[in-house]
Protein backbone atom coordinates (compact mmCIF):
# COMPACT_ATOMS: atom_id res chain seq x y z
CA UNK A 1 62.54 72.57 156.82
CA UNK A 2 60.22 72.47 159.93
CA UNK A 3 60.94 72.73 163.47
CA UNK A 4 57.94 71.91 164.82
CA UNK A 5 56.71 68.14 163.47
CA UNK A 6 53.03 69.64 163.95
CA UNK A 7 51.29 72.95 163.50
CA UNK A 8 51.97 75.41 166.63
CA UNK A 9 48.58 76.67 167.89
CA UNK A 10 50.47 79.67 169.98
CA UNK A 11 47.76 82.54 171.35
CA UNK A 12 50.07 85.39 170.35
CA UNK A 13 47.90 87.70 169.75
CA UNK A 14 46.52 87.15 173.55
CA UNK A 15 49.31 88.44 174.62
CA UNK A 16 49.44 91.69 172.83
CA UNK A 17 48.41 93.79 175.68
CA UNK A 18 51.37 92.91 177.80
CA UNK A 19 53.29 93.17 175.00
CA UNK A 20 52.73 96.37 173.58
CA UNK A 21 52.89 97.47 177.30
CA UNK A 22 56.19 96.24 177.69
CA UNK A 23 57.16 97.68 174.78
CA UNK A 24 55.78 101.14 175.62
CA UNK A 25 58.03 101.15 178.66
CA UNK A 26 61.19 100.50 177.09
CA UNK A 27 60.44 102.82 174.28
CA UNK A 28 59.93 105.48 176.33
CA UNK A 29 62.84 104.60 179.02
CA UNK A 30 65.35 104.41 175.97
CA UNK A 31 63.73 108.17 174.43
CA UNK A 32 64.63 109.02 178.29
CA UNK A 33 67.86 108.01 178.29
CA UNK A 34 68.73 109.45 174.69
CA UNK A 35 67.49 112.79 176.24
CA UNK A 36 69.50 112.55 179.31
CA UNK A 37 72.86 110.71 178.57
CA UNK A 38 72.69 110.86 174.63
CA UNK A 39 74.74 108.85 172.27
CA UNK A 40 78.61 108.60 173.15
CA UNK A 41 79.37 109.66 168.92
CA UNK A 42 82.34 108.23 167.47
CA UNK A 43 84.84 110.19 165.99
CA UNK A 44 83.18 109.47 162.70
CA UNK A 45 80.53 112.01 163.86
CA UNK A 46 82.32 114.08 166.12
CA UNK A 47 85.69 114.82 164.63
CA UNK A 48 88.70 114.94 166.35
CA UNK A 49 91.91 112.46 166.72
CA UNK A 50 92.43 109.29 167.03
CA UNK A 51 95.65 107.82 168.40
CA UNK A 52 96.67 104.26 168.96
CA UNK A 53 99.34 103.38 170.69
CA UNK A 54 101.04 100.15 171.86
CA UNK A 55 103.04 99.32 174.76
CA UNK A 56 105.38 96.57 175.96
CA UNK A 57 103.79 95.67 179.31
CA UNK A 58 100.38 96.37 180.20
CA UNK A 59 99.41 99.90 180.64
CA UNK A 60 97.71 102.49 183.26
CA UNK A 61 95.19 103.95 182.11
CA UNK A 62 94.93 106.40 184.67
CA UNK A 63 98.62 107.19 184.20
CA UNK A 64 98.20 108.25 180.25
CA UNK A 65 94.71 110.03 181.29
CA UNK A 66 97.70 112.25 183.83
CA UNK A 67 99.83 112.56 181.57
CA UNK A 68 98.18 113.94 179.01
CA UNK A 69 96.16 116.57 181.31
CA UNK A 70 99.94 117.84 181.96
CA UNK A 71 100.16 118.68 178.71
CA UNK A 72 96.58 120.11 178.45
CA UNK A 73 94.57 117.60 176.74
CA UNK A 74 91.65 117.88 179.59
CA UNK A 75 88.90 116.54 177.47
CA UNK A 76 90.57 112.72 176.39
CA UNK A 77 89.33 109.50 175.96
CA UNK A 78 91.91 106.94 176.77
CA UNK A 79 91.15 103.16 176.99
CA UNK A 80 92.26 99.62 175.76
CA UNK A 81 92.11 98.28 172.12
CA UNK A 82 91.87 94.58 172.15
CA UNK A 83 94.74 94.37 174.69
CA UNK A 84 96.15 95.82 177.72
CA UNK A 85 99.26 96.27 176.09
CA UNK A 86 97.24 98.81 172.84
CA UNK A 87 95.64 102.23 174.08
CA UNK A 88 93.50 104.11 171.79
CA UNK A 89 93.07 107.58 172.95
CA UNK A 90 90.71 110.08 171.30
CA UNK A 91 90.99 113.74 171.95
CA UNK A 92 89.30 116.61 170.67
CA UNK A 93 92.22 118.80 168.42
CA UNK A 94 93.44 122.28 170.32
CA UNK A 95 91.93 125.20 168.39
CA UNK A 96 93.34 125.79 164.96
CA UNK A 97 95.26 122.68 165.47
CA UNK A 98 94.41 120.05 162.49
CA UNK A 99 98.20 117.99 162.30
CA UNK A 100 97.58 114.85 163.51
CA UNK A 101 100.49 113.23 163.04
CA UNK A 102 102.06 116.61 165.13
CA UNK A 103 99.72 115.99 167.99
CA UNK A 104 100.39 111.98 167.85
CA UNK A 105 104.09 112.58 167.96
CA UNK A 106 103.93 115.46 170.88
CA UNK A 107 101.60 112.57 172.86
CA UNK A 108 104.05 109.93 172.16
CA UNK A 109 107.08 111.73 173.61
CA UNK A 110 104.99 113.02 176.47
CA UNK A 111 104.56 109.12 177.43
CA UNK A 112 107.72 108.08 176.73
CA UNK A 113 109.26 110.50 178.96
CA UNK A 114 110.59 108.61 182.37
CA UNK A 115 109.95 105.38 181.09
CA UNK A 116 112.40 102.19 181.04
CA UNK A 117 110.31 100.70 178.10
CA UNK A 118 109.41 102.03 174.90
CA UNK A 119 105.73 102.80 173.42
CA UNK A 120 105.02 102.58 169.86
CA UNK A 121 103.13 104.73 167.96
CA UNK A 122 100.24 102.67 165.72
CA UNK A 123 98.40 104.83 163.53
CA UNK A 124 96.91 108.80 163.96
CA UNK A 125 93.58 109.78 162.30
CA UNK A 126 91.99 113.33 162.03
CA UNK A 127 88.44 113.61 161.27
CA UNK A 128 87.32 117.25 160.86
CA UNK A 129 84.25 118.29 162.39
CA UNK A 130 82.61 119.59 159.50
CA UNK A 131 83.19 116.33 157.82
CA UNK A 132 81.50 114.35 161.19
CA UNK A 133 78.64 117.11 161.20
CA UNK A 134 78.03 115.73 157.26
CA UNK A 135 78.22 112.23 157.96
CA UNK A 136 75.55 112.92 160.92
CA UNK A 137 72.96 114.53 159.31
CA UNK A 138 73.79 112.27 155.96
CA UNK A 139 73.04 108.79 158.05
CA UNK A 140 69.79 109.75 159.61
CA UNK A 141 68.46 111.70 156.83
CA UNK A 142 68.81 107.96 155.03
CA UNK A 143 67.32 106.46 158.04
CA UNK A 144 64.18 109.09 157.29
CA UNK A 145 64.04 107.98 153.83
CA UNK A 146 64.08 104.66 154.48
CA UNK A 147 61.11 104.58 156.57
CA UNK A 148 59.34 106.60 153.83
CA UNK A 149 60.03 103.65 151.05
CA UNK A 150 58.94 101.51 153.06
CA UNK A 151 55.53 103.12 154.31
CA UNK A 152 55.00 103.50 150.55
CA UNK A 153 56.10 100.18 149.54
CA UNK A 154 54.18 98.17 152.05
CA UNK A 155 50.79 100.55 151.78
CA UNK A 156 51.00 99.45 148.12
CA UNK A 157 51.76 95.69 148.47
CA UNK A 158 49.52 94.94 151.56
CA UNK A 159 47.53 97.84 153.07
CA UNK A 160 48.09 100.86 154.81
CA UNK A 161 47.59 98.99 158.17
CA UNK A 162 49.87 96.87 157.73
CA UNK A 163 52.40 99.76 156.46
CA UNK A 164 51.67 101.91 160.04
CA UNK A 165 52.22 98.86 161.92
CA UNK A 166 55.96 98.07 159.83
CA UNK A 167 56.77 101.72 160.53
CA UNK A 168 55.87 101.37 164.28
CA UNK A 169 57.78 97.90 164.77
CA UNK A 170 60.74 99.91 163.27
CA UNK A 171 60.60 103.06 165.39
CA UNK A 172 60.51 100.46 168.20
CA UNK A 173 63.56 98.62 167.20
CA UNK A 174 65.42 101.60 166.47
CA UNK A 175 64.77 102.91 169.61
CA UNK A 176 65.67 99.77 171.50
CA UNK A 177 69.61 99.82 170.07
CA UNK A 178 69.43 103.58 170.47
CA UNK A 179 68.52 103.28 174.57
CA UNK A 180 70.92 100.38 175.02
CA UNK A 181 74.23 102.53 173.36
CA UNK A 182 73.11 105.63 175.05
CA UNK A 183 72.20 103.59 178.57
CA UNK A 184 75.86 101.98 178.60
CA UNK A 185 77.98 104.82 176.91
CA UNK A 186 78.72 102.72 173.81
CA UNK A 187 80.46 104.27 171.06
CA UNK A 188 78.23 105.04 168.34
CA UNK A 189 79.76 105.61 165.10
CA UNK A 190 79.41 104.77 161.46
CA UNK A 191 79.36 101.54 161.55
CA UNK A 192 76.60 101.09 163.99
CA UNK A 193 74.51 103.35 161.99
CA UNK A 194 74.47 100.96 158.86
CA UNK A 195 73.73 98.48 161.66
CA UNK A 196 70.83 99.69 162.27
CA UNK A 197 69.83 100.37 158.57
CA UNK A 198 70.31 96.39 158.31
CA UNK A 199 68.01 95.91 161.02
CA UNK A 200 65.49 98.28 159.32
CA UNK A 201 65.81 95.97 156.32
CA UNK A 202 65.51 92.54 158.40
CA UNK A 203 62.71 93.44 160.28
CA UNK A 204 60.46 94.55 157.64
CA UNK A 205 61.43 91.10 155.70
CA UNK A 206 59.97 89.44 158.63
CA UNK A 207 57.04 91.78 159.05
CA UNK A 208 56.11 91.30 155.01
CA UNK A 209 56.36 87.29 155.57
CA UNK A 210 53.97 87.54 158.07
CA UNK A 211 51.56 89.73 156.41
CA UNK A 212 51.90 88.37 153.26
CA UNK A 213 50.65 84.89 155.32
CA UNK A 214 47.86 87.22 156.87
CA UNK A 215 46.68 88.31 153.69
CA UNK A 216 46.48 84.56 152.15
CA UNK A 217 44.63 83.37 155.93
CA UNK A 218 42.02 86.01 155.28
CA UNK A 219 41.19 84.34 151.97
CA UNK A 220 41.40 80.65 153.00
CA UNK A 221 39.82 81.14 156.88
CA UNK A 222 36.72 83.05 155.71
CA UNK A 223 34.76 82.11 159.00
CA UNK A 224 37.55 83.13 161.21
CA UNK A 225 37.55 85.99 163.25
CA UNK A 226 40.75 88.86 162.36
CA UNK A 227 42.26 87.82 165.74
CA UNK A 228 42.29 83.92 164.58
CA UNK A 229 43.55 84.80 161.37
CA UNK A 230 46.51 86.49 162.66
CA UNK A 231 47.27 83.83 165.22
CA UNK A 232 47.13 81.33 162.36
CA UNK A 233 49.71 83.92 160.00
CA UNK A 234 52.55 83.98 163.17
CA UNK A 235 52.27 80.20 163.64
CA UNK A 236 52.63 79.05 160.15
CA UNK A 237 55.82 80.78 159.49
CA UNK A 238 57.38 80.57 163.29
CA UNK A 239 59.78 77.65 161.93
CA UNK A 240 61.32 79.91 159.24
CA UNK A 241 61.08 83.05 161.42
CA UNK A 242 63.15 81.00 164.10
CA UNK A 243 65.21 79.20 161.68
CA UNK A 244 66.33 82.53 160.22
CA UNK A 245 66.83 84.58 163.22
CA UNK A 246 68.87 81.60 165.13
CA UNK A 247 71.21 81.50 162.02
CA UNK A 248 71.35 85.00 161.99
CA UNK A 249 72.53 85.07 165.50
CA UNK A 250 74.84 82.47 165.53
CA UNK A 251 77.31 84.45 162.96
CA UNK A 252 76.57 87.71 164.43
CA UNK A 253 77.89 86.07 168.14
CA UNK A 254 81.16 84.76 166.36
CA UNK A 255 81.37 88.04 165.01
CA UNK A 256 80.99 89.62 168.41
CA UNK A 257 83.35 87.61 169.91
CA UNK A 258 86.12 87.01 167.19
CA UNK A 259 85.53 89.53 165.03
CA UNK A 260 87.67 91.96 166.74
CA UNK A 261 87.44 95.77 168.51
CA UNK A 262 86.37 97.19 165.42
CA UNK A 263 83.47 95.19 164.39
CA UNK A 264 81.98 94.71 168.29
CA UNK A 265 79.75 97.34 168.51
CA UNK A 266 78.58 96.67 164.81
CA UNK A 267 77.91 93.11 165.68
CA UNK A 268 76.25 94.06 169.25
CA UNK A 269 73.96 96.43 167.66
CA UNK A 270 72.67 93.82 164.87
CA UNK A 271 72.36 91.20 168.18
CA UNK A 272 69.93 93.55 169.50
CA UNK A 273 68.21 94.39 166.41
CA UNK A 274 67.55 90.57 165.08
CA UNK A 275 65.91 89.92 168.53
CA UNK A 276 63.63 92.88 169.25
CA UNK A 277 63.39 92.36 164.85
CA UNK A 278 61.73 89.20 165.31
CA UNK A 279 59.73 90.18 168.52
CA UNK A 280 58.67 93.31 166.97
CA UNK A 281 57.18 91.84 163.74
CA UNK A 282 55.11 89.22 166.07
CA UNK A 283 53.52 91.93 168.74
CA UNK A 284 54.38 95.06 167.50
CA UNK A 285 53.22 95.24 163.54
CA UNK A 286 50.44 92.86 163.77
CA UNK A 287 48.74 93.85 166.76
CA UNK A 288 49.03 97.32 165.70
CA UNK A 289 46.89 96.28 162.53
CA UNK A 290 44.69 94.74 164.83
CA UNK A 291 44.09 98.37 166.87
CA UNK A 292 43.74 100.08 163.69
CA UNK A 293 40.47 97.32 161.98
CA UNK A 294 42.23 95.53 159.78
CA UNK A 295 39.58 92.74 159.04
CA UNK A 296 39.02 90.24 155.47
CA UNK A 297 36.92 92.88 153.59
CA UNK A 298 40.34 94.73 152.93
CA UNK A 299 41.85 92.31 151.18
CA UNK A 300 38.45 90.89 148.90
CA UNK A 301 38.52 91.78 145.65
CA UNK A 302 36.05 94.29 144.36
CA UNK A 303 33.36 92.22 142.32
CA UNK A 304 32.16 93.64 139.06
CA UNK A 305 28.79 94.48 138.55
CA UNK A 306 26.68 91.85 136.22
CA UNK A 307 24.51 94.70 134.85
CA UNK A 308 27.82 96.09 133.71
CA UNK A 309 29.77 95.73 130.74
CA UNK A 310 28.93 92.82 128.05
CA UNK A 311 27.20 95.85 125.66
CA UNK A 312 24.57 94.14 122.74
């Protein structure tokens, strides 16, 4: 299925300038931010308690966030779940204290106290630290390897070119979601983490597309120049490239927006990844092929010798 009733002549590659400056910028605001603000870790990573709670009117935030500093829970994160009427509140546990259920019940009767309604405790979980420390270093050191398979797999398939400028497009998107959560304090936890393995995945599908088209241009368009031939590669598959990512999309928004508090972030982080996915594979991997002299006599196959072989 086409989009486009005739071929798209589109000077992408024209562009690449801007767009690797552009992209330069954010990189480096977002490696500024995660140096300066961080990543606000779930409790997945961080360990701790998690308490949900649900009231019969809407409640005060600013109220439970007193209320438990009375009873010495300084360092708290309270806020809504879905509702005004649920709370979740998140709290680091007191030293040597590891009873969740003990700390969720003290909590519960410290907000109940002077009230005229009644607030019901949801659910308590306790994460230890050690186990969030694990599941840290376990989810990046995936993220490492996946970036080695696929330098390997693309150097092998296409050429090592190509395979710098897949790993690039991917440090870029990764860094892009990265910047955003740490720019707006969004909870990162395990969840967004295999979000970001998916988008690791999607965009080197669409990077391999288009190099895969690259690689059958240089054969076909042997009097083009390298800058031509990549043009040519992004235009012939920008119907399916579109196609995909505006399906894509489409669930990921009803996701965002019906899909409930737990799966918002997860949803918001593969947003961001499909669309800096698809921009990425136009005028990040390409281009960067381009810097580095990809050209036709890298893909030619080497031609025996005559004098060789064929022994009397």
């Amino acid at each position: 299925m086409e989009i486009f009733k005739n071929k798209t002549q589109f000077d992408f590659m024209g562009k690449r300038r801007i767009a690797l400056g552009l992209s330069t910028t954010i990189n480096v605001l977002s490696v500024i931010f995660l140096i300066f603000y961080g990543l606000n870790f779930g409790l997945d990573y961080t360990g701790g308690i998690l308490i949900e709670v649900g009231y019969e009117q809407p409640a005060d935030l600013s109220e439970v966030r007193n209320v438990l500093a009375k009873k010495g829970y300084e360092d708290v994160l309270v806020q809504h779940f879905g509702t005004t009427r649920e709370v979740i509140i998140r709290l680091v546990p007191q030293k040597g204290e590891n009873n969740g259920e003990k700390v969720g019940n003290e909590i519960l009767q410290a907000l109940n106290q002077g009230n005229n309604y009644s607030i019901e405790l949801r659910r308590v979980e306790f994460v230890g630290p050690e186990v969030g420390e694990e599941l840290a270093t376990d989810g990046w050191v995936a993220m490492f390897y996946a970036a080695i398979g696929i330098l390997i797999y693309v150097t092998f398939r296409f050429e090592y070119r190509f395979a710098v400028g897949a790993i690039v497009a991917l440090v870029h998107d990764v860094l892009v979601i990265l910047g955003i959560f740490s720019l707006f304090k969004l909870e990162f936890d395990l969840t967004v983490l295999a979000a970001v393995l998916a988008v690791i995945g999607y965009s080197l599908n669409d990077t391999v597309i288009i190099a895969d088209r690259i690689r059958e241009n240089f054969h076909k368009l042997r009097k083009a120049t390298t800058v031509e031939v990549l043009n040519r590669a992004i235009n012939d598959t920008l119907s399916r490239t579109i196609m995909t990512s505006a399906l894509t999309l489409m669930v990921l928004i009803v996701f965002y927006f019906l899909g409930g508090k737990a799966l918002h972030n997860f949803s918001l982080a593969l947003i961001i990844g499909i669309v800096v996915g698809t921009y990425s594979s136009i005028y990040i991997a390409s281009p960067v092929a381009l810097y580095l002299g990809v050209n036709k006599s890298h893909f030619q196959a080497k031609r025996k010798n005559p004098n060789q072989g064929n022994l009397v």
